[in-house]
N, C-alpha and C. Protein backbone atom coordinates (compact mmCIF):
# COMPACT_ATOMS: atom_id res chain seq x y z
N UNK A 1 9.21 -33.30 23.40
CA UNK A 1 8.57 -32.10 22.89
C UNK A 1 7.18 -32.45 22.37
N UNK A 2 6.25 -31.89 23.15
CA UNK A 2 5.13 -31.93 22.10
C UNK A 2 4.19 -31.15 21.18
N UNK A 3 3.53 -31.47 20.60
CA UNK A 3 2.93 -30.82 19.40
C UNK A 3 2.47 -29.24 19.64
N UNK A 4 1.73 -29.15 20.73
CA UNK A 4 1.43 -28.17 21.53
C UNK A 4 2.45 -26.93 21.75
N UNK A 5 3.71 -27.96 22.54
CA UNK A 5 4.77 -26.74 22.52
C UNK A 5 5.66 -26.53 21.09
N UNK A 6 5.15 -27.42 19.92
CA UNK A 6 5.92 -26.61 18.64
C UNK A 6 4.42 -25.67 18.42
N UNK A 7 3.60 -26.13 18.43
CA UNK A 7 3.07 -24.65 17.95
C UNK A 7 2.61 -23.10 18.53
N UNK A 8 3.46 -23.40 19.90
CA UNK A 8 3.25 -22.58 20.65
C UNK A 8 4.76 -21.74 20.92
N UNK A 9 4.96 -22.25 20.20
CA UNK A 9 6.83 -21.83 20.11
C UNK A 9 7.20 -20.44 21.13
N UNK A 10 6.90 -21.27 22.36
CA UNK A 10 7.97 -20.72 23.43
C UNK A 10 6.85 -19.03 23.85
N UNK A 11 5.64 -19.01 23.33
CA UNK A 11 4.74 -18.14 23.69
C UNK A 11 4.86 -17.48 22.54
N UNK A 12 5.94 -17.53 21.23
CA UNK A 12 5.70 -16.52 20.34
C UNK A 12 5.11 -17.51 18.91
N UNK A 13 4.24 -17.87 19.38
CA UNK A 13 3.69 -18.90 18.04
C UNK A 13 2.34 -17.92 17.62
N UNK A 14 1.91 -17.59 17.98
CA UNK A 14 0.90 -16.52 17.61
C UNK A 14 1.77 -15.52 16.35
N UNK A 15 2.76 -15.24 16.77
CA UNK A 15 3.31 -14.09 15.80
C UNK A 15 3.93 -14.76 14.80
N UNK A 16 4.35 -16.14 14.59
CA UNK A 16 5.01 -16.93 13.97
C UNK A 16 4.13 -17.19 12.24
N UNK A 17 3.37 -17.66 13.33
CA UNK A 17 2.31 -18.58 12.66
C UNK A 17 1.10 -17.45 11.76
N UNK A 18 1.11 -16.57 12.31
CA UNK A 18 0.56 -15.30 11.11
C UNK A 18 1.65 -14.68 10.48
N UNK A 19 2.81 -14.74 10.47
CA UNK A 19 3.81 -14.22 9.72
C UNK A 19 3.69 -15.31 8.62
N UNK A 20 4.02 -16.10 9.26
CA UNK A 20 3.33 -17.52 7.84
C UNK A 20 2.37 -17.78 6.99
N UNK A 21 1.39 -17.37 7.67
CA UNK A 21 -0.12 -17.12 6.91
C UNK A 21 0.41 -15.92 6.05
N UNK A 22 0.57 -14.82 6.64
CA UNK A 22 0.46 -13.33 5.97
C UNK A 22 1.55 -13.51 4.44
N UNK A 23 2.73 -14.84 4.91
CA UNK A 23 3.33 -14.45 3.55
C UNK A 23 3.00 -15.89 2.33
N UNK A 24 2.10 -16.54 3.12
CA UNK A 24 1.45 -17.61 1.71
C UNK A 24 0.45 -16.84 1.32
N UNK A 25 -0.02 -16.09 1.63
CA UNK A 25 -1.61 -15.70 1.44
C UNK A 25 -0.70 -14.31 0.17
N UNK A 26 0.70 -13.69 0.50
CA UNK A 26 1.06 -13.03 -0.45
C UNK A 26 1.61 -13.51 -1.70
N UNK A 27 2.28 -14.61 -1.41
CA UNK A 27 2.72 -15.44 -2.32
C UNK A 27 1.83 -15.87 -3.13
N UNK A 28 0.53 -16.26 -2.93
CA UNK A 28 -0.57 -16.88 -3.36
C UNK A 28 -0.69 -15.73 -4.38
N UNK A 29 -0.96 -14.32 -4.19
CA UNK A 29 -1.56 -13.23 -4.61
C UNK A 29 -0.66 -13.40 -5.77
N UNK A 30 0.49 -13.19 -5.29
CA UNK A 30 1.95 -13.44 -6.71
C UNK A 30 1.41 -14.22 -7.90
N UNK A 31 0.99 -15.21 -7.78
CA UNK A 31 0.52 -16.01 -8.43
C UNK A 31 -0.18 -15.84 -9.49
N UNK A 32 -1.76 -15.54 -8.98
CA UNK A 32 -3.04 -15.36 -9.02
C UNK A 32 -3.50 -14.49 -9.82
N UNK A 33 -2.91 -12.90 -8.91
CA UNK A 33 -3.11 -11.74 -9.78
C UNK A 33 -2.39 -11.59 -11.42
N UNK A 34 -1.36 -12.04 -11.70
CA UNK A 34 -0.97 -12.12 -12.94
C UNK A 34 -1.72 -12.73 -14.00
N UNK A 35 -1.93 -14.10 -13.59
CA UNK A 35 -2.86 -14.79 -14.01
C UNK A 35 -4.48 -13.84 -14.63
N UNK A 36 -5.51 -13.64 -13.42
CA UNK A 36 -6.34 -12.95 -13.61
C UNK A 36 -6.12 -11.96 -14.80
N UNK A 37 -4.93 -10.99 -14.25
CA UNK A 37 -5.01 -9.83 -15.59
C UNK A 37 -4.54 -10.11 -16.87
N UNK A 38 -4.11 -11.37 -17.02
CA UNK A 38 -3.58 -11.71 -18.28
C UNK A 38 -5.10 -12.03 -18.91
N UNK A 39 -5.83 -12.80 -18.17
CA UNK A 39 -6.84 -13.30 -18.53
C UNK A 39 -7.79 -11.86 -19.19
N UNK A 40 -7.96 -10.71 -18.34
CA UNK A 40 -8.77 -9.74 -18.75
C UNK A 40 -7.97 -9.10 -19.95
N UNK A 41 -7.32 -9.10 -19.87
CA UNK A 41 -6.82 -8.40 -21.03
C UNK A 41 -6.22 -8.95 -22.40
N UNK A 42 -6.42 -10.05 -22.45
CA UNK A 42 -6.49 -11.20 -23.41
C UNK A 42 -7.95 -11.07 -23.89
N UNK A 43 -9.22 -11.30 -22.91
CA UNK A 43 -10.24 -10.42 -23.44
C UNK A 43 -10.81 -9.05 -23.58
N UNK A 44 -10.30 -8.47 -23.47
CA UNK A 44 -10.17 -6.68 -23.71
C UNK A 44 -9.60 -6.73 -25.14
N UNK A 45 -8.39 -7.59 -25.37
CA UNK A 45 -8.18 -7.95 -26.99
C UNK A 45 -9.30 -8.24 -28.01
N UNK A 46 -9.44 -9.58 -27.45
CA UNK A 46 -10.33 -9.82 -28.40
C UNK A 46 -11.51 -9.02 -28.97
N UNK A 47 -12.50 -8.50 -27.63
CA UNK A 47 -12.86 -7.20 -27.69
C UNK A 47 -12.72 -6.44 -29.23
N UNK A 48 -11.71 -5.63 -28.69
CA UNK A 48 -11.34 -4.76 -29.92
C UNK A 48 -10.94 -5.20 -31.12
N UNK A 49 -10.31 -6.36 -31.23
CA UNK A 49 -10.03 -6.51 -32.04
C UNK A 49 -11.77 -7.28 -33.16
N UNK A 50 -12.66 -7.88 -32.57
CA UNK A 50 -13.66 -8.21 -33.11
C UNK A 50 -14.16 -6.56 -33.54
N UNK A 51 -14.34 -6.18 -32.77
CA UNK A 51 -14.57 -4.34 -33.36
C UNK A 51 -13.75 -4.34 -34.20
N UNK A 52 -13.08 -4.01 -34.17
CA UNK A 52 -12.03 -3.35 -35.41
C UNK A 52 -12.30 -4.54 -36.53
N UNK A 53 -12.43 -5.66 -36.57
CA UNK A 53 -13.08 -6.19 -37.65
C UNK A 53 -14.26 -5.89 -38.12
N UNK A 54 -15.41 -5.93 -37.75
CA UNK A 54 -16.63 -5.31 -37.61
C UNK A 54 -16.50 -3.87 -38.63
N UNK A 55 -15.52 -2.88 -37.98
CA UNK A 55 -15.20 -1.94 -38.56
C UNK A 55 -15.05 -1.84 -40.22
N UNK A 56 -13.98 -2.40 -39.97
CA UNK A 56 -13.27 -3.03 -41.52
C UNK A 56 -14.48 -3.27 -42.14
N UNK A 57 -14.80 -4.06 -41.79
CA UNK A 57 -16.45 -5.29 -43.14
C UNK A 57 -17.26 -3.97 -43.16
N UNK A 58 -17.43 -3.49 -42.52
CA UNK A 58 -18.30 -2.08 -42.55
C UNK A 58 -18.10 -1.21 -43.57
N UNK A 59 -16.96 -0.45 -43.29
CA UNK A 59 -16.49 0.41 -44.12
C UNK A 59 -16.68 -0.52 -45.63
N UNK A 60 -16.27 -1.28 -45.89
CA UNK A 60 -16.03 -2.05 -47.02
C UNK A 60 -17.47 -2.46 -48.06
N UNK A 61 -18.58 -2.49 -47.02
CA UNK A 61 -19.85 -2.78 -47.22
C UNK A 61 -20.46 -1.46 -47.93
């Protein structure tokens, strides 16, 4: 067997081999995107919450 005919798997390696891509590239996303929005909204916290301090010393001033 050679290399050629595993990745050509019998003429359906084209459909194989992007079914493979299509589900690391989703898996990847799994990942990633959680990540990212934790990140924005960890600063969207801080954010407000420096406001709302700001606030506070304000009023108080």
């Amino acid at each position: 067997m050679a290399l050629n005919d595993f990745f050509s798997m019998g003429g359906y390696g084209a459909y194989v081999w992007s079914s493979y891509g299509i589900c690391a590239v989703v898996l990847l996303l799994n990942v990633i995107q959680p990540i990212i929005r934790e990140r924005r909204t960890i600063r969207e916290l801080q954010k407000r919450f420096s406001l709302a301090k700001e606030n506070k010393s304000d009023k108080h001033s």
